[in-house]
PDB file of N, CA and C in Angstrom:
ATOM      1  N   UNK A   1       0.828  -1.192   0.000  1.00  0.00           N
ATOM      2  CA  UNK A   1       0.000   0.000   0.000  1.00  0.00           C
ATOM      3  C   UNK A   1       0.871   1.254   0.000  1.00  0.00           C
ATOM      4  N   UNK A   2       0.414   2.150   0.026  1.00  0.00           N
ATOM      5  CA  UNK A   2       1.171   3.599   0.254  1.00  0.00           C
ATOM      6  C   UNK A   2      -0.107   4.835   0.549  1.00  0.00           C
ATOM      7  N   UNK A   3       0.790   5.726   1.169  1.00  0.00           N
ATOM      8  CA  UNK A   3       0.122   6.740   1.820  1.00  0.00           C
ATOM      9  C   UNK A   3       0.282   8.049   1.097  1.00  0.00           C
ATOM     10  N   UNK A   4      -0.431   8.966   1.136  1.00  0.00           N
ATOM     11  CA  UNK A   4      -0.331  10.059  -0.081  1.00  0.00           C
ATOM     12  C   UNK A   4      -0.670  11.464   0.758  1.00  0.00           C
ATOM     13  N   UNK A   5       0.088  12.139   0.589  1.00  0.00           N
ATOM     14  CA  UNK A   5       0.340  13.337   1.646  1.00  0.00           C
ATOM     15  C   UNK A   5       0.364  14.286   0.874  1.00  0.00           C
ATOM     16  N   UNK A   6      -0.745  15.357   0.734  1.00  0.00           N
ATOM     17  CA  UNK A   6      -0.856  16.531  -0.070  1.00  0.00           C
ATOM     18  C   UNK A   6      -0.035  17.940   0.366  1.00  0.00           C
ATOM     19  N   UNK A   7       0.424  18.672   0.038  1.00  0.00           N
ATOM     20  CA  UNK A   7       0.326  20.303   0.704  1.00  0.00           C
ATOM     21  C   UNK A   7       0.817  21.364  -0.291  1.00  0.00           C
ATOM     22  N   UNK A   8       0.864  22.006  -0.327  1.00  0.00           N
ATOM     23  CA  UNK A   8       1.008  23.648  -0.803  1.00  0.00           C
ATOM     24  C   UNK A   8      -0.780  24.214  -1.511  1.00  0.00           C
ATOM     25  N   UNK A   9      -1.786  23.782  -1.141  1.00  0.00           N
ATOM     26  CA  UNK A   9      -3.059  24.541  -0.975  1.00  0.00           C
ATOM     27  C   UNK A   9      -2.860  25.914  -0.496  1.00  0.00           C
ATOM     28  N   UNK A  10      -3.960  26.411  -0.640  1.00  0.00           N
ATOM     29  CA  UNK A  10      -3.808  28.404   0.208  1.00  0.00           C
ATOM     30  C   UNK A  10      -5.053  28.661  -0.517  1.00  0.00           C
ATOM     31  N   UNK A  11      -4.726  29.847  -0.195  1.00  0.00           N
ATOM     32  CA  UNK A  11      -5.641  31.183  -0.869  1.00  0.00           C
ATOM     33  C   UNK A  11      -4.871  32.043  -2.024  1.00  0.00           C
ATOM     34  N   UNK A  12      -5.088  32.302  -2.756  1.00  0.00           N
ATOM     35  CA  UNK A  12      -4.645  33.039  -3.965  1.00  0.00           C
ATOM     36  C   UNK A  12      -5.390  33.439  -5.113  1.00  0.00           C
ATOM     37  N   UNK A  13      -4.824  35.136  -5.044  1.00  0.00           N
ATOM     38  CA  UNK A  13      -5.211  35.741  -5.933  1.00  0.00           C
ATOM     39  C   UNK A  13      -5.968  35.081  -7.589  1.00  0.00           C
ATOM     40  N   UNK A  14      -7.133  36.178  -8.017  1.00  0.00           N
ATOM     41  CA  UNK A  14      -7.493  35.597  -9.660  1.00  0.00           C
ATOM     42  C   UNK A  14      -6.044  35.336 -10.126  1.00  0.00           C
ATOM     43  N   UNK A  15      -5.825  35.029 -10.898  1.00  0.00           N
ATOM     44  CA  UNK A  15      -4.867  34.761 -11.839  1.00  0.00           C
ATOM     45  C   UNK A  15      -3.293  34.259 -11.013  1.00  0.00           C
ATOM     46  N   UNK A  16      -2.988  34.171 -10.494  1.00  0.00           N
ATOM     47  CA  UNK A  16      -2.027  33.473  -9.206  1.00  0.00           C
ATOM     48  C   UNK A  16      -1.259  32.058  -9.744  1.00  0.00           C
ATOM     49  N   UNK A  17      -0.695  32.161  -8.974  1.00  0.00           N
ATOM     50  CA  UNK A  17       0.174  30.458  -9.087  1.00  0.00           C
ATOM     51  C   UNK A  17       0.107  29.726  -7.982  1.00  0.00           C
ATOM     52  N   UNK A  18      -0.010  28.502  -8.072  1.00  0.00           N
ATOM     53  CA  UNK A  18       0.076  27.389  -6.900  1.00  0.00           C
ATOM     54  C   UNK A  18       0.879  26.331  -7.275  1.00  0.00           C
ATOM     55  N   UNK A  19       1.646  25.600  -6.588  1.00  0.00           N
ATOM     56  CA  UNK A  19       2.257  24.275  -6.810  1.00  0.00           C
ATOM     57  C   UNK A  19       1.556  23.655  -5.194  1.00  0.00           C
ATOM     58  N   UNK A  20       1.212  22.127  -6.526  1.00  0.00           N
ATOM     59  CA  UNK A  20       0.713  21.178  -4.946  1.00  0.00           C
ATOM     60  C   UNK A  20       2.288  20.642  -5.024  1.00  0.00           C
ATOM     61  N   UNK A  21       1.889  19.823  -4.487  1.00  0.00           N
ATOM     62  CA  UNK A  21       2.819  18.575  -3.626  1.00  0.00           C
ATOM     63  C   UNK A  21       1.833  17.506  -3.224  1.00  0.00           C
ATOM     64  N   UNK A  22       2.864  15.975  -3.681  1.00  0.00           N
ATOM     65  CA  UNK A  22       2.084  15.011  -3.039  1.00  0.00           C
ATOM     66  C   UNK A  22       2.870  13.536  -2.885  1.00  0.00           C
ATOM     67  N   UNK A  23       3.110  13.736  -1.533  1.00  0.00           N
ATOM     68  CA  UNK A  23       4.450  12.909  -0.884  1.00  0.00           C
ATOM     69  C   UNK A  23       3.682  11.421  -0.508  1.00  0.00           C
ATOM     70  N   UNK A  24       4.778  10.963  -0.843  1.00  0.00           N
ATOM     71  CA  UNK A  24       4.483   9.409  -1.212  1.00  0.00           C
ATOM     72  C   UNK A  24       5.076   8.539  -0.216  1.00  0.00           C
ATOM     73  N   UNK A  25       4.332   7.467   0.522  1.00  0.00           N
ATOM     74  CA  UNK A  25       5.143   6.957   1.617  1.00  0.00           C
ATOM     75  C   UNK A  25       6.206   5.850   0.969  1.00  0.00           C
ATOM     76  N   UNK A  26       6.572   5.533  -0.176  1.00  0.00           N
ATOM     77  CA  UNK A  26       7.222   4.571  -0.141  1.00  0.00           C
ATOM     78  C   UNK A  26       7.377   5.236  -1.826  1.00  0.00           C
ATOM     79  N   UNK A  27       8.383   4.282  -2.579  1.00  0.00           N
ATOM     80  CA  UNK A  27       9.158   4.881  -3.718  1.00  0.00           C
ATOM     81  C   UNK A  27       7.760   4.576  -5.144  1.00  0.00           C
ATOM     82  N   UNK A  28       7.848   5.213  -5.406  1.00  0.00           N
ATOM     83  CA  UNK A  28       6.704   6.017  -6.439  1.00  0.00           C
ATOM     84  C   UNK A  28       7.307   5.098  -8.169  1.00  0.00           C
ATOM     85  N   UNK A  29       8.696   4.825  -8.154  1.00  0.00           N
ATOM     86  CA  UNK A  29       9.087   4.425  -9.399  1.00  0.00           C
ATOM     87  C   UNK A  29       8.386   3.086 -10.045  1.00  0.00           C
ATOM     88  N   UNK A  30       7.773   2.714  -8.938  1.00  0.00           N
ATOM     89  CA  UNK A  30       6.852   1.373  -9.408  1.00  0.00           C
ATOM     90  C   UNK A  30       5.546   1.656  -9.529  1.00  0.00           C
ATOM     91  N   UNK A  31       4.720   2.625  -9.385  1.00  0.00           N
ATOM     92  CA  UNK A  31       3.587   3.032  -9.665  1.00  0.00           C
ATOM     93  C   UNK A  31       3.450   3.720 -10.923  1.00  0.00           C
ATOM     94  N   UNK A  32       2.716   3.220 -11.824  1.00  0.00           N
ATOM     95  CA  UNK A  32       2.296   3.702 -12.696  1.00  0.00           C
ATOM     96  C   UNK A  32       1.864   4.443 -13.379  1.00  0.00           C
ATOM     97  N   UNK A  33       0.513   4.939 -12.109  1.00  0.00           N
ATOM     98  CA  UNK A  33      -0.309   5.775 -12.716  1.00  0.00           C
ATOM     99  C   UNK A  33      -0.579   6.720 -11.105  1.00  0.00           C
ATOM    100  N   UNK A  34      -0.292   8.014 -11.314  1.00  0.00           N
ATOM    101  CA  UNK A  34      -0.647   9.066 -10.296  1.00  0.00           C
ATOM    102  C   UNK A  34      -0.942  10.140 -10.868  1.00  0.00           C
ATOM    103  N   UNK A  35      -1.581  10.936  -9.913  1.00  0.00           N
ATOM    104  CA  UNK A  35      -2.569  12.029 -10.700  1.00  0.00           C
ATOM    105  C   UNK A  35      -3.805  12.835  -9.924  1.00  0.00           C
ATOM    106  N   UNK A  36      -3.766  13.540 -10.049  1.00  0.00           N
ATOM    107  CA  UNK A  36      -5.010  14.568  -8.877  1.00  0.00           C
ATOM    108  C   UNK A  36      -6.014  14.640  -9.497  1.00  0.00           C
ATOM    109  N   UNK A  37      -7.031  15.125  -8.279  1.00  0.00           N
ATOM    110  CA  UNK A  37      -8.685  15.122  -8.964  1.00  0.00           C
ATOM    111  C   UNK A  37      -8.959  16.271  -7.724  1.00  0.00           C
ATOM    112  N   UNK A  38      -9.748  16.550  -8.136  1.00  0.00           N
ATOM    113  CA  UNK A  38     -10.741  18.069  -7.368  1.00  0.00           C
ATOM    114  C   UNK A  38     -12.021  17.657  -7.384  1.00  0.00           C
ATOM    115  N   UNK A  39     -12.378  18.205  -5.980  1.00  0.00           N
ATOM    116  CA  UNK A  39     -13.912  18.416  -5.372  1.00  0.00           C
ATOM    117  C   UNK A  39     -14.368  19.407  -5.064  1.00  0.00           C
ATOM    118  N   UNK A  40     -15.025  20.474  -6.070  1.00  0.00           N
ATOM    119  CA  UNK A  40     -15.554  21.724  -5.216  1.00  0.00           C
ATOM    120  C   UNK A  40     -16.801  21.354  -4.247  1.00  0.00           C
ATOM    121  N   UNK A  41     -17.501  22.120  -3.580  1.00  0.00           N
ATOM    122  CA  UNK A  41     -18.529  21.897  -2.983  1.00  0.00           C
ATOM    123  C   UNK A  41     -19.813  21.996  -3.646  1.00  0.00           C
ATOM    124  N   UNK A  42     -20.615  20.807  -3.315  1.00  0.00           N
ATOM    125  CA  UNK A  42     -21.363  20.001  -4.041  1.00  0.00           C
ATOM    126  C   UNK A  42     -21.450  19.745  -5.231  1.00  0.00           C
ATOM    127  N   UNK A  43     -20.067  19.248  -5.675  1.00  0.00           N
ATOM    128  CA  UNK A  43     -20.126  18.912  -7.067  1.00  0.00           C
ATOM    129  C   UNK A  43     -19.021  17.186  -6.827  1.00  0.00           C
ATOM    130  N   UNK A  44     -19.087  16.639  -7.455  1.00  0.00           N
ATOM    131  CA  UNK A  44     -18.590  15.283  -7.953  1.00  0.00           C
ATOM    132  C   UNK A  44     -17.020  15.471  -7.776  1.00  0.00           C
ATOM    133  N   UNK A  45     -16.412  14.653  -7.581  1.00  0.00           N
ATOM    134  CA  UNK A  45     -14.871  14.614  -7.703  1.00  0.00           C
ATOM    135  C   UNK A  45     -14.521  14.230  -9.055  1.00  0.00           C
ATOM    136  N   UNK A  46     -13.412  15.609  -9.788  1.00  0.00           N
ATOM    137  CA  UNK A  46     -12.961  15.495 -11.430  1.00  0.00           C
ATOM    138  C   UNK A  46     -11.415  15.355 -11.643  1.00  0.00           C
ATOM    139  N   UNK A  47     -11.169  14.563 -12.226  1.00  0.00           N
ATOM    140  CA  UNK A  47     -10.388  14.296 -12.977  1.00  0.00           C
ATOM    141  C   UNK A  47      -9.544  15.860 -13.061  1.00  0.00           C
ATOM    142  N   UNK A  48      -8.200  15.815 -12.793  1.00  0.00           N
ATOM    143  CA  UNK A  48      -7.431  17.118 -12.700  1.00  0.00           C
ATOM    144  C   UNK A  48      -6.298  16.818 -14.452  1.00  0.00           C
ATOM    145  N   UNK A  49      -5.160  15.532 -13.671  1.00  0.00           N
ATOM    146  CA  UNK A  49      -4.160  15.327 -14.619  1.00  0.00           C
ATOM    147  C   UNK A  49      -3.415  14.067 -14.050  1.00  0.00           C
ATOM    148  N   UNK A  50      -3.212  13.517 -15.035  1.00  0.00           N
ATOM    149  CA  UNK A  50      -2.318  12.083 -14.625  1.00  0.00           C
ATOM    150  C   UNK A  50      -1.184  11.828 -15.385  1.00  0.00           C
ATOM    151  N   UNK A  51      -0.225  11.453 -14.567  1.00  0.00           N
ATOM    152  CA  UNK A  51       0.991  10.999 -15.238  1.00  0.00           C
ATOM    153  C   UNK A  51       1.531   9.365 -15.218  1.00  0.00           C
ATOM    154  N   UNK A  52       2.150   8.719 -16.447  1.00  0.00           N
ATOM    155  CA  UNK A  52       2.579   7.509 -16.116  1.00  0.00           C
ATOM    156  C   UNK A  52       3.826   7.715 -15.928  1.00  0.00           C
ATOM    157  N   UNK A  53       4.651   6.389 -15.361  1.00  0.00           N
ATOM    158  CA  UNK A  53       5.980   6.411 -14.841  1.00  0.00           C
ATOM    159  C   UNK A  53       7.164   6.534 -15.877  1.00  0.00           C
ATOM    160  N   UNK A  54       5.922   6.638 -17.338  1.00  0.00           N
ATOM    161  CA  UNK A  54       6.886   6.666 -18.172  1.00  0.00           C
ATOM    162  C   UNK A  54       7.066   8.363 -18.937  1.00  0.00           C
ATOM    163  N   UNK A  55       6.288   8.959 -17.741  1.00  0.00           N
ATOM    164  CA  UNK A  55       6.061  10.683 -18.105  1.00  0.00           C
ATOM    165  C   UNK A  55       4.663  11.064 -19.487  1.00  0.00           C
ATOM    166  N   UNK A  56       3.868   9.823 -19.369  1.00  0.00           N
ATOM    167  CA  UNK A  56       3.109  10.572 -20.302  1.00  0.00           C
ATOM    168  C   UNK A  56       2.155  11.107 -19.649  1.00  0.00           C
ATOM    169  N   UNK A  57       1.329  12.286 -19.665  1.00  0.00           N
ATOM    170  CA  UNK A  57       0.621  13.198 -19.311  1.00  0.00           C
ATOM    171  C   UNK A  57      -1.019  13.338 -19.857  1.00  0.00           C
ATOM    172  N   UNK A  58      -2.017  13.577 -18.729  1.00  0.00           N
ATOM    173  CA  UNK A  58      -3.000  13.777 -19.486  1.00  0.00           C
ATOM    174  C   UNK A  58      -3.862  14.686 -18.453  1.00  0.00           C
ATOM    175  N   UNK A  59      -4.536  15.514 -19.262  1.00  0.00           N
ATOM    176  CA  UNK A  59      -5.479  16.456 -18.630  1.00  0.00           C
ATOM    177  C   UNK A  59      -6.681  16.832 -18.876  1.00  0.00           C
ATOM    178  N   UNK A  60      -7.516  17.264 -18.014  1.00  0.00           N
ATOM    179  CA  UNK A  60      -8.536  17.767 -17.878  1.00  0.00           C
ATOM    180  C   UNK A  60      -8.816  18.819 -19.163  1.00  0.00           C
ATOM    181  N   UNK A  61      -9.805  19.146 -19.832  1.00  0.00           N
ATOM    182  CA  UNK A  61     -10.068  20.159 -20.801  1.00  0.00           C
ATOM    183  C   UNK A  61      -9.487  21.465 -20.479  1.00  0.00           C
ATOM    184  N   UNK A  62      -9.981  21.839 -19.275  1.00  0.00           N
ATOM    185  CA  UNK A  62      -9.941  22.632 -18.290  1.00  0.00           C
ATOM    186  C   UNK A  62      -8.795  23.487 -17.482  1.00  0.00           C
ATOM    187  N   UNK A  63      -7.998  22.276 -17.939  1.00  0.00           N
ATOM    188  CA  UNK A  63      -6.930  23.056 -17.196  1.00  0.00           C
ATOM    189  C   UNK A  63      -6.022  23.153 -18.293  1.00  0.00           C
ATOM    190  N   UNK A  64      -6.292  22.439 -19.331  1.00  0.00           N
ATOM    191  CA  UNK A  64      -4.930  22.014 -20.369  1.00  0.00           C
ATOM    192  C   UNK A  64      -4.217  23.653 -20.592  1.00  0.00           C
ATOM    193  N   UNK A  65      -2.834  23.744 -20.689  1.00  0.00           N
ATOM    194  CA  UNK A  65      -2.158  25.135 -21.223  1.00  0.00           C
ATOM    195  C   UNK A  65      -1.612  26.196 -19.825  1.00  0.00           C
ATOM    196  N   UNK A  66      -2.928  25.320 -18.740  1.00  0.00           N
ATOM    197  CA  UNK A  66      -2.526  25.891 -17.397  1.00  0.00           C
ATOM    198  C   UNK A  66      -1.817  25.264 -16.194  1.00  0.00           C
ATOM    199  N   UNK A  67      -1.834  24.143 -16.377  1.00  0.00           N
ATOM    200  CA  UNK A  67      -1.618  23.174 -15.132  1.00  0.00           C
ATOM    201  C   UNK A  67      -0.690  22.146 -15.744  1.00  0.00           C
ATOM    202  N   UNK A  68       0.562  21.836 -14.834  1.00  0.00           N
ATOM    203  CA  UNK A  68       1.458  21.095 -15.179  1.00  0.00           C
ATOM    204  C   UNK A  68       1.534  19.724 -14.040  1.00  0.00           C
ATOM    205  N   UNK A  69       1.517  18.811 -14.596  1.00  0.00           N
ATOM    206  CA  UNK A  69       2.137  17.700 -13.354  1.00  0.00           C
ATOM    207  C   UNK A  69       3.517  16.947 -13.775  1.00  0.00           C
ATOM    208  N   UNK A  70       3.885  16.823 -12.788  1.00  0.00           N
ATOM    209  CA  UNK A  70       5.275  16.021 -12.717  1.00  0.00           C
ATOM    210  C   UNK A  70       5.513  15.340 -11.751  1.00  0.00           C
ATOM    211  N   UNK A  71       6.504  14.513 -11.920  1.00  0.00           N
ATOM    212  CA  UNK A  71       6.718  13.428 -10.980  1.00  0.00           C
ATOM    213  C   UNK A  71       8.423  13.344 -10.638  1.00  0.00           C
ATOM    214  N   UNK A  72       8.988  13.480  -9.115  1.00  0.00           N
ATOM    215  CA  UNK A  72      10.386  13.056  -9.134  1.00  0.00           C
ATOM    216  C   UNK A  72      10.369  11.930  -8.055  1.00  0.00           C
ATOM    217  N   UNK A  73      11.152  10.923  -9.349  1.00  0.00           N
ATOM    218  CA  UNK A  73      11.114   9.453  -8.694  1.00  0.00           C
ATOM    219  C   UNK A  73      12.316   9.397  -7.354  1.00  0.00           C
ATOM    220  N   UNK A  74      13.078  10.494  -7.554  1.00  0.00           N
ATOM    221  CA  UNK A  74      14.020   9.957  -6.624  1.00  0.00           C
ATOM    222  C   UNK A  74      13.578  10.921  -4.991  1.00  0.00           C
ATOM    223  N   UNK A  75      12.323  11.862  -5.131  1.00  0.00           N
ATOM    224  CA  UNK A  75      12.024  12.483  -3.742  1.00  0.00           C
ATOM    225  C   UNK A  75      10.418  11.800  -3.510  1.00  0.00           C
ATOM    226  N   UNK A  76      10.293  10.663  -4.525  1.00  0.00           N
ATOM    227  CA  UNK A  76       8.906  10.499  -4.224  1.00  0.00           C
ATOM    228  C   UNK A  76       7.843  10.949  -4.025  1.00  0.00           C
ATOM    229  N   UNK A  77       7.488  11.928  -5.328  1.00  0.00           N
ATOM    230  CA  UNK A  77       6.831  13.068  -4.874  1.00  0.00           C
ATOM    231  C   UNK A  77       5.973  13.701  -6.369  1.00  0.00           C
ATOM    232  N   UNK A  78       4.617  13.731  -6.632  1.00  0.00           N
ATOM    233  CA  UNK A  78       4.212  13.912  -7.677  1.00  0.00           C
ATOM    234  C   UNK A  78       4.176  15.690  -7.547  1.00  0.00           C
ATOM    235  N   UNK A  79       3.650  16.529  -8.496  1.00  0.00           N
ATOM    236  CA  UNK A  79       3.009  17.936  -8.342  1.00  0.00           C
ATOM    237  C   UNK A  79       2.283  18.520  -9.319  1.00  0.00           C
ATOM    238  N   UNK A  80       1.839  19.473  -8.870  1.00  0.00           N
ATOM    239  CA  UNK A  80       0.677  19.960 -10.084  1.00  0.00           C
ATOM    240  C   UNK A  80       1.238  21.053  -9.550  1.00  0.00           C
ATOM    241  N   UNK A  81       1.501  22.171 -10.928  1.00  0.00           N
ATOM    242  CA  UNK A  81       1.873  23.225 -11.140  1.00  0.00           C
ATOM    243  C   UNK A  81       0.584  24.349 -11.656  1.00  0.00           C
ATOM    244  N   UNK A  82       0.112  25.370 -10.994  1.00  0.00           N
ATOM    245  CA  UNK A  82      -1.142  25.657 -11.045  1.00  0.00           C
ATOM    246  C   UNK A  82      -0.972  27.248 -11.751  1.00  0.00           C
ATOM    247  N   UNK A  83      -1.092  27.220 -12.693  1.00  0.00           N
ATOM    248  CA  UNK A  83      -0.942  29.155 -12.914  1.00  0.00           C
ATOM    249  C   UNK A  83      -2.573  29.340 -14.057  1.00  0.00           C
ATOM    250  N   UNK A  84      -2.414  30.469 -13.987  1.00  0.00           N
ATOM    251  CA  UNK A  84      -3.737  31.675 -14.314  1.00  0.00           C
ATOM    252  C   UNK A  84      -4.754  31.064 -13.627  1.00  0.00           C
ATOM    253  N   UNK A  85      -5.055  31.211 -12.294  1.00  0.00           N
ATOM    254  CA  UNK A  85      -6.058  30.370 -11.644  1.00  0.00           C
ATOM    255  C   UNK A  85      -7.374  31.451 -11.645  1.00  0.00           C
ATOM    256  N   UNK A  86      -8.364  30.737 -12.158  1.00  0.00           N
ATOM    257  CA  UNK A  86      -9.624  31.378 -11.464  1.00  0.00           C
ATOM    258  C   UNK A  86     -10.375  31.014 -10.531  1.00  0.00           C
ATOM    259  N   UNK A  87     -11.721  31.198 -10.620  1.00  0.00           N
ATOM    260  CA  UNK A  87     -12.710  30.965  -9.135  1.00  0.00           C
ATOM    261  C   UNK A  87     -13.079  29.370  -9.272  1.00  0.00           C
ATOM    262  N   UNK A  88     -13.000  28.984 -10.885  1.00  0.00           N
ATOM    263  CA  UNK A  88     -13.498  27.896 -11.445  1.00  0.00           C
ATOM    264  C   UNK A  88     -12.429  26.271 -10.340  1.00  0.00           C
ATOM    265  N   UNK A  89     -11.054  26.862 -10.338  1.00  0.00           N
ATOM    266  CA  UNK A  89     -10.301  26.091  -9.970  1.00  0.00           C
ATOM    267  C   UNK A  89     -10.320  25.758  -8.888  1.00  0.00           C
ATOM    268  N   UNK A  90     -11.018  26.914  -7.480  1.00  0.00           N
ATOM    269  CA  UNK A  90     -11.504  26.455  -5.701  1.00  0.00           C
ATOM    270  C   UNK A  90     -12.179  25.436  -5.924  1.00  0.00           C
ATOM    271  N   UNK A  91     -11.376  24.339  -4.905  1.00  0.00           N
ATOM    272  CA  UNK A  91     -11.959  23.263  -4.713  1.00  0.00           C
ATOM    273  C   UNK A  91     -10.915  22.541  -3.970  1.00  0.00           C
ATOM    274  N   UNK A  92     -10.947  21.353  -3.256  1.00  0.00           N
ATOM    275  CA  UNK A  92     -10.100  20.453  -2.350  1.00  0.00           C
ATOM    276  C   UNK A  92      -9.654  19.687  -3.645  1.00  0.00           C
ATOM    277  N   UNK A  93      -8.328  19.824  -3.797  1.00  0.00           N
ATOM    278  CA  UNK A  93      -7.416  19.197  -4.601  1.00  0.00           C
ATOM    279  C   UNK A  93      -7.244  17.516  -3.850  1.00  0.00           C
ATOM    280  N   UNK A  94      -7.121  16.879  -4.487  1.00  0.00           N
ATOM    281  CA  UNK A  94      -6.534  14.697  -4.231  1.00  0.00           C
ATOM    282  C   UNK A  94      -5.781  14.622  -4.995  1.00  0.00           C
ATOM    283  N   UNK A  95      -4.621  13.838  -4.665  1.00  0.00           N
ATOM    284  CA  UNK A  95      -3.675  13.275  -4.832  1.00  0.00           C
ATOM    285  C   UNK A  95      -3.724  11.673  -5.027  1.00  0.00           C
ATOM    286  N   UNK A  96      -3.708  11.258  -6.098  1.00  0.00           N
ATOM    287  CA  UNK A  96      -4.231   9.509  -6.501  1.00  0.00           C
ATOM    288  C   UNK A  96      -2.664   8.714  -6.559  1.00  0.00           C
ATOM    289  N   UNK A  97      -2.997   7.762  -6.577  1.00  0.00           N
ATOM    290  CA  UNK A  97      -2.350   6.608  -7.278  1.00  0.00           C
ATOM    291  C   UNK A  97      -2.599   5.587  -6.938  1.00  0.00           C
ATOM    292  N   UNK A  98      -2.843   4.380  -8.019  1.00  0.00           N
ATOM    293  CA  UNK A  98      -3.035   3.803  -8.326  1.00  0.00           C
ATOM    294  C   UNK A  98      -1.968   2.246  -8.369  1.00  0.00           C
ATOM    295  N   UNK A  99      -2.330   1.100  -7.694  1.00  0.00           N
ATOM    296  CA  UNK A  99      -1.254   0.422  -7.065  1.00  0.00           C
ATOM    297  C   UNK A  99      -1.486  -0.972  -6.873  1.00  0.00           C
ATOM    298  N   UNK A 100      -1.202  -1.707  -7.882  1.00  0.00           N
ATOM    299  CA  UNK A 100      -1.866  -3.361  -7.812  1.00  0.00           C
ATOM    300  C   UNK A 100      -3.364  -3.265  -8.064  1.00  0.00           C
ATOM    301  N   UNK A 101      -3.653  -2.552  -8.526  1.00  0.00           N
ATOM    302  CA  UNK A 101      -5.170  -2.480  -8.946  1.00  0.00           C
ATOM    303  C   UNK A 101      -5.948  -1.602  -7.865  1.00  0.00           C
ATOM    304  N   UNK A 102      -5.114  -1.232  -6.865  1.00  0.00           N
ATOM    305  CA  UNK A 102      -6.106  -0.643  -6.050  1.00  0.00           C
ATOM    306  C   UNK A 102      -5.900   1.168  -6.124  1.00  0.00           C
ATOM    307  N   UNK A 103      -6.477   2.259  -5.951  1.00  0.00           N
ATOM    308  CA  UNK A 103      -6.172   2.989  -5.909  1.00  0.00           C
ATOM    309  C   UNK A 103      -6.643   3.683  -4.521  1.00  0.00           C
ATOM    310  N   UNK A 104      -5.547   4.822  -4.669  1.00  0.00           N
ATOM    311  CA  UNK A 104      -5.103   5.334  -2.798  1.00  0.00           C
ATOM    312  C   UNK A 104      -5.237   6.703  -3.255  1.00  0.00           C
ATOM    313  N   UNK A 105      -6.068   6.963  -2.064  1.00  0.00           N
ATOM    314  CA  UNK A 105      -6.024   8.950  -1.980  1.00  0.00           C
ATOM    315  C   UNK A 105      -5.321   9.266  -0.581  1.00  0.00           C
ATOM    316  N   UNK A 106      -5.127  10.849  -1.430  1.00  0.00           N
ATOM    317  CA  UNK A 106      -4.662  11.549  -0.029  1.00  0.00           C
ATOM    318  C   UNK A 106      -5.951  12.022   0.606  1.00  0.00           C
ATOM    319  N   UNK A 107      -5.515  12.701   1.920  1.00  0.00           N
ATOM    320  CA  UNK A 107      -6.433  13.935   2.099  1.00  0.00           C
ATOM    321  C   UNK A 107      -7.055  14.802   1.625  1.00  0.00           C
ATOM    322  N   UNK A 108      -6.391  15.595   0.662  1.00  0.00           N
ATOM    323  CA  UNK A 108      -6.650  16.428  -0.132  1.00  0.00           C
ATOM    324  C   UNK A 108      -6.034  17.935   0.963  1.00  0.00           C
ATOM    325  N   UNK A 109      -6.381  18.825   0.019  1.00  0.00           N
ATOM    326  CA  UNK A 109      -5.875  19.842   0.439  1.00  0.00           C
ATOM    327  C   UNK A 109      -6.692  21.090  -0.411  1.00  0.00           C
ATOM    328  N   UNK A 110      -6.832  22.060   0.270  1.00  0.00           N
ATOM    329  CA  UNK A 110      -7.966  23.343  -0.234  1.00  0.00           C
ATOM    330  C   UNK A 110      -7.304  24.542  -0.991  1.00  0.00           C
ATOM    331  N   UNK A 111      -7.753  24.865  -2.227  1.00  0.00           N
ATOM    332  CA  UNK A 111      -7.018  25.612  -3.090  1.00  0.00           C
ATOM    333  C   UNK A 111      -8.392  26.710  -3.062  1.00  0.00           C
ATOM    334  N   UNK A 112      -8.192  28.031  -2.657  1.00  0.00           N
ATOM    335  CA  UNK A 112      -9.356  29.104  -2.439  1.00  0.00           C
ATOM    336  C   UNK A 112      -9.109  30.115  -3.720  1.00  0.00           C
ATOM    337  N   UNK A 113      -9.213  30.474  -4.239  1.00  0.00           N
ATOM    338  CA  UNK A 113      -8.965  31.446  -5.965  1.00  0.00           C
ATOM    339  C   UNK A 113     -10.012  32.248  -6.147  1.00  0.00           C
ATOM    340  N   UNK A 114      -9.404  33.679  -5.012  1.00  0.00           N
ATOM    341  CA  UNK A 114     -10.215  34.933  -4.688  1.00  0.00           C
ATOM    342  C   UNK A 114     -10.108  36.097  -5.675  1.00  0.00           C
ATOM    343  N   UNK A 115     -11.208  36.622  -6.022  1.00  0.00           N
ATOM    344  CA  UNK A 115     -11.065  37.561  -7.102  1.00  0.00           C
ATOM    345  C   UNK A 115     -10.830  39.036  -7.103  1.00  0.00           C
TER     346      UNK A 115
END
C-alpha cells in the first residue's frame, strides 16, 4: 500500500500560481499511474491530470495550457503546477495513485482562488 500526503493549498489571488505537492510513503518508481482530482462543494470529484511512470501526461479540458504535473522518482513526490487560476479552480485538490489495482487517496488539500 502507500500513503499520499498533499500540501502547498492556500488562498490566492485571480490569476495566481500554486504548486501542490504530493508525498508518497514509499518509492513512487513502481507506480504507474498518479494524478489529482478536485472536489468543489457540491459537485462530484474530477479528474485534474495524470501521469505515467513513463512521463506521459493527461489532462482535464480545463486546465490544459494551465496546469502542469510532474513526478520526481528519486524524492517520491508527484506535483501539479497551477498558474492563471480562477474561481473555477476552488476546490479540495486529491492526490491519486493507483497500485496493484487498487487505488489510494490523499487527504486532499484546499485551493481558495479569490477575485
Amino acid at each position: 500500500q502507500v500513503q499520499l500526503v498533499e500540501s502547498g493549498g492556500g488562498l490566492v489571488q485571480f490569476g495566481g500560481s500554486l504548486r501542490l505537492s504530493c508525498a508518497a510513503s514509499r518509492s513512487i518508481s513502481g507506480i504507474d499511474n498518479m494524478g489529482w482530482y478536485r472536489q468543489a462543494p457540491g459537485k462530484q470529484r474530477d479528474l485534474v491530470a495524470t501521469i505515467t511512470s513513463g512521463g506521459s501526461t493527461n489532462y482535464a479540458d480545463s486546465v490544459k495550457g494551465r496546469f502542469t504535473i510532474s513526478r520526481d522518482n528519486v524524492k517520491n513526490t508527484v506535483y501539479l503546477q497551477m498558474n492563471s487560476l480562477n474561481a473555477e479552480d476552488t476546490a479540495v485538490y486529491y492526490c491519486t495513485a493507483i497500485l496493484w489495482s487498487r487505488q489510494y487517496w490523499g487527504q486532499g488539500t484546499q485551493v481558495t482562488v479569490s477575485s
